[in-house]
N, C-alpha and C. Protein backbone atom coordinates (compact mmCIF):
# COMPACT_ATOMS: atom_id res chain seq x y z
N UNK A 1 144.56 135.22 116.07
CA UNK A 1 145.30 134.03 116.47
C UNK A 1 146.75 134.09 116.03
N UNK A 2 146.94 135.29 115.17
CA UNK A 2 148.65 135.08 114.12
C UNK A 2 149.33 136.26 115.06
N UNK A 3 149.75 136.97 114.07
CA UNK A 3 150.57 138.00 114.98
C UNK A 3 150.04 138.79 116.06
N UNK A 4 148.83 139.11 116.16
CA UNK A 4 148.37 140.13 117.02
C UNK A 4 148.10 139.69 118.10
N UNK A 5 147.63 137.99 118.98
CA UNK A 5 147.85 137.18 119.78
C UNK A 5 149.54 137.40 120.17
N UNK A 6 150.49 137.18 119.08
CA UNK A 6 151.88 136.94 119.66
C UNK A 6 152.45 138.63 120.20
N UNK A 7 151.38 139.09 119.84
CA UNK A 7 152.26 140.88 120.39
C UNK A 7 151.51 141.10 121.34
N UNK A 8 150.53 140.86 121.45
CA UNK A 8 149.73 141.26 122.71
C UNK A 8 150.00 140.17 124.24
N UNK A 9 150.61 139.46 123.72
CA UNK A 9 150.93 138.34 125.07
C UNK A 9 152.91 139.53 125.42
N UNK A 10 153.31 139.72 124.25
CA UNK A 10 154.77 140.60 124.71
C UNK A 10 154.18 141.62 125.60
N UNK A 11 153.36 142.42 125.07
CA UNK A 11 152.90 143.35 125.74
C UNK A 11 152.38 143.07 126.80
N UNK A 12 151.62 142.55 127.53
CA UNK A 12 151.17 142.19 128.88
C UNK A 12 152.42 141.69 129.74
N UNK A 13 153.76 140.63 129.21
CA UNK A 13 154.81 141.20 129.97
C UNK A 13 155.59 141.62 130.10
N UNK A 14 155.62 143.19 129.46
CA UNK A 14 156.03 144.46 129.46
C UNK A 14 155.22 145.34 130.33
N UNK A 15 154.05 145.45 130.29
CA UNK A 15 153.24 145.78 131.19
C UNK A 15 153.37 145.22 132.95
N UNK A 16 153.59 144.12 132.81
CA UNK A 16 153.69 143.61 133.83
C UNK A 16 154.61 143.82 134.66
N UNK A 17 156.01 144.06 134.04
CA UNK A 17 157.39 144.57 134.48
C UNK A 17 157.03 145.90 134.85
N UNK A 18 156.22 146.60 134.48
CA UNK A 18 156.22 148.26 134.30
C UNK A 18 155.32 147.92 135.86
N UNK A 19 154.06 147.32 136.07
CA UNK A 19 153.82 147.46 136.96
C UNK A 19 154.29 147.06 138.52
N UNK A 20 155.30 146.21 138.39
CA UNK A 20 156.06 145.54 139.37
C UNK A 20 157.28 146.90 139.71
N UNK A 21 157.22 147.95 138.72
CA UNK A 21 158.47 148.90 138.79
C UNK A 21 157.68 149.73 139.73
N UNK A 22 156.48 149.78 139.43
CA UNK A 22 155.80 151.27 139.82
C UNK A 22 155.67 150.88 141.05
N UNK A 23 155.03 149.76 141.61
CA UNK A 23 155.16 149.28 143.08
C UNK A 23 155.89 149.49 143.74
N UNK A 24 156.85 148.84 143.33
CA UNK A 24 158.96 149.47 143.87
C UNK A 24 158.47 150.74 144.37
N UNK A 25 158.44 151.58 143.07
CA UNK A 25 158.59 153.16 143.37
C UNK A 25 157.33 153.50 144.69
N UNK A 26 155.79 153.17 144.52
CA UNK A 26 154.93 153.94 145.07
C UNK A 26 155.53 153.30 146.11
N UNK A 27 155.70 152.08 146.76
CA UNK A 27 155.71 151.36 148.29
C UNK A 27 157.11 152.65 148.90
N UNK A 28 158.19 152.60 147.95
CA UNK A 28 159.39 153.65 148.59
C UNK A 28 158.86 155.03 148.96
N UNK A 29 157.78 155.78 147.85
CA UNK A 29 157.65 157.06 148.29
C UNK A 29 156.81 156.89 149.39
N UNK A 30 155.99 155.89 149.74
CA UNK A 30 155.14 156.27 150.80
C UNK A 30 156.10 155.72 152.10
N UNK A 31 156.85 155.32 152.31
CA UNK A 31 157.60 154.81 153.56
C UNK A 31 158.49 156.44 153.47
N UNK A 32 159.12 157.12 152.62
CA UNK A 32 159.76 158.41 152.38
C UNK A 32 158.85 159.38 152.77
N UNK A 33 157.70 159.17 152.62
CA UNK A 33 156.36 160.40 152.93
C UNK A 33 156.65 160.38 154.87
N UNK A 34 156.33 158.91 154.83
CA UNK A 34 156.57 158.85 157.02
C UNK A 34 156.91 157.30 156.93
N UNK A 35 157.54 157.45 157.96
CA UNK A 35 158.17 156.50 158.02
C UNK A 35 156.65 154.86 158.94
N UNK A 36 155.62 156.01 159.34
CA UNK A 36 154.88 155.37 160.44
C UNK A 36 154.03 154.62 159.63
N UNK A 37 154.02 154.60 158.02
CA UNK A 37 153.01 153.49 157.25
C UNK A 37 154.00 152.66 156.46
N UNK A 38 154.76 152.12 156.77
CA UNK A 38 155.80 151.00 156.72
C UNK A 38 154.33 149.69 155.93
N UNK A 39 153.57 149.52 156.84
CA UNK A 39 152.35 148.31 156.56
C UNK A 39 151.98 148.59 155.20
N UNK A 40 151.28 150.04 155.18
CA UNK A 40 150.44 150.31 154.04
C UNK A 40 151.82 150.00 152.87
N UNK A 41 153.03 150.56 152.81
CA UNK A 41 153.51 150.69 151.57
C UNK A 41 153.71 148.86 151.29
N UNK A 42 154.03 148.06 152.59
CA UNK A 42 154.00 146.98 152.51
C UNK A 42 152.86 146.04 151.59
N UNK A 43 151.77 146.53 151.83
CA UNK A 43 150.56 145.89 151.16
C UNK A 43 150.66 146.72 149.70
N UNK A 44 151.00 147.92 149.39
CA UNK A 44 151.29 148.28 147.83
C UNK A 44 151.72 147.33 147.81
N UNK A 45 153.00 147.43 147.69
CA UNK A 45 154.15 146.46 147.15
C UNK A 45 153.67 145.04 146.24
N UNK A 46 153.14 144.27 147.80
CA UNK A 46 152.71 142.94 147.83
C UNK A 46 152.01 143.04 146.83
N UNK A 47 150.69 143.98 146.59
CA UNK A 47 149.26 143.80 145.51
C UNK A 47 150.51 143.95 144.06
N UNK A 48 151.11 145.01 143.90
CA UNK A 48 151.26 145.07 142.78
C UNK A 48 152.59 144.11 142.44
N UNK A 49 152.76 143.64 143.36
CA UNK A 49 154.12 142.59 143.06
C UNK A 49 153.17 141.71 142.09
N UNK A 50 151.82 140.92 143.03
CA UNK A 50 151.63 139.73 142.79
C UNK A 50 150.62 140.48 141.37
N UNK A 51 150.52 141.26 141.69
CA UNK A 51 149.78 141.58 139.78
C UNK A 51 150.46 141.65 138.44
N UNK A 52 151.61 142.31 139.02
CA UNK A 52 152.40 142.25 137.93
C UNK A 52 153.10 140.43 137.58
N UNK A 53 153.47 139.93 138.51
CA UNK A 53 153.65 138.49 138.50
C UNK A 53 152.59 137.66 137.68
N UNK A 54 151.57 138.02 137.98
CA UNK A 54 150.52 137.37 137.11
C UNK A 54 150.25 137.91 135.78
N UNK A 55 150.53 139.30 135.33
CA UNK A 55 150.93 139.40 134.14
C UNK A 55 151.86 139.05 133.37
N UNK A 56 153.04 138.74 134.32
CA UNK A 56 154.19 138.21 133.79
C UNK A 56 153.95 136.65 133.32
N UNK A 57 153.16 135.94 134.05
CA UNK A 57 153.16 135.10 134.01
C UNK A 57 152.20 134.37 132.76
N UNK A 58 150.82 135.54 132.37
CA UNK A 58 149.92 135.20 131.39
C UNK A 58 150.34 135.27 130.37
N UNK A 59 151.11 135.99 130.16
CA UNK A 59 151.65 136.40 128.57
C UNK A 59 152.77 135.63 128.14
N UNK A 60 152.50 135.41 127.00
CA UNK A 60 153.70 134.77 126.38
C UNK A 60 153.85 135.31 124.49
N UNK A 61 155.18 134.59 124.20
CA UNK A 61 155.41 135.19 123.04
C UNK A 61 155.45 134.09 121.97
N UNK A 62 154.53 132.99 122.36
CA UNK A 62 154.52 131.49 121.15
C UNK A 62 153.23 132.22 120.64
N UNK A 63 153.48 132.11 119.20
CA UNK A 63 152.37 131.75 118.45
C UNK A 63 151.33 130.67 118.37
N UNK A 64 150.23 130.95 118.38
CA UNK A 64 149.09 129.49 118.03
C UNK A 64 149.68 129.11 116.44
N UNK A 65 149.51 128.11 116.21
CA UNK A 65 149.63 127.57 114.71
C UNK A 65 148.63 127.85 113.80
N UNK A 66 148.40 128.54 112.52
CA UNK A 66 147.43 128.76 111.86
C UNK A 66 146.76 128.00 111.29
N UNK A 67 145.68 127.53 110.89
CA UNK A 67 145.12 126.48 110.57
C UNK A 67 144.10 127.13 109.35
N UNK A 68 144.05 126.83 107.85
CA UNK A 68 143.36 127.31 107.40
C UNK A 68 142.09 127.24 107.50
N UNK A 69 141.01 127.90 106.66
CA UNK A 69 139.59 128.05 107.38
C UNK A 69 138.65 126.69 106.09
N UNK A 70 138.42 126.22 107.09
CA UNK A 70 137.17 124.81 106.75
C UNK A 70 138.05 123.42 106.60
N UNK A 71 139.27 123.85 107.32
CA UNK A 71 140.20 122.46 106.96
C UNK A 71 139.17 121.77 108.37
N UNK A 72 139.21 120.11 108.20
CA UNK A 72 138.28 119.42 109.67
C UNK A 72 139.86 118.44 109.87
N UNK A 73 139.95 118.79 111.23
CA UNK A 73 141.12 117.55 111.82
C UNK A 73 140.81 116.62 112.06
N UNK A 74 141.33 115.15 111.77
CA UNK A 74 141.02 113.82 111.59
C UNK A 74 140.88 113.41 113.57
N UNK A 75 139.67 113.42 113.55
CA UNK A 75 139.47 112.37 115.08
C UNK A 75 139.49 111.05 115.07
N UNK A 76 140.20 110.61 116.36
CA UNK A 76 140.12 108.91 116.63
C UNK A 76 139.19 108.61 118.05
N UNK A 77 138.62 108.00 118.13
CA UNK A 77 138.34 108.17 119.33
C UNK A 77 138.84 106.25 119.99
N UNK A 78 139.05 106.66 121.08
CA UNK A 78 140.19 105.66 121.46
C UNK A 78 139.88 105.17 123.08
């Protein structure tokens, strides 16, 4: 929940950037391979756009707050 939560949310969007790069690249080499699968590199693109987007989007770099162990938080019910 402490640091290893807050590095592993950096890392997923770092990952995420990396995979939004590689898309770039594979969708270009395959339109460079022939020009006649324009579609297919189109649908790369798209998948790994919106994957990497969603990694970008899961990760974050806030910490949870630590809470020591057997503390009980005061409920109201209301």
């Amino acid at each position: 929940m402490g640091y290893g939560e807050y590095e592993w949310g950096g890392l997923l969007k770092v990952l995420g950037v990396l995979v939004i790069l590689i898309g770039v690249g594979a969708a270009g080499y395959v339109v460079y391979l022939s020009r006649s699968y324009w579609v297919e590199a189109l649908v790369v693109f798209v998948v790994l756009l919106v994957l990497g987007a969603v990694m970008i989007s899961r990760g974050g770099y806030t910490r949870k707050q630590n809470t020591p162990m057997g503390r009980v938080e005061d409920t109201t019910d209301k």
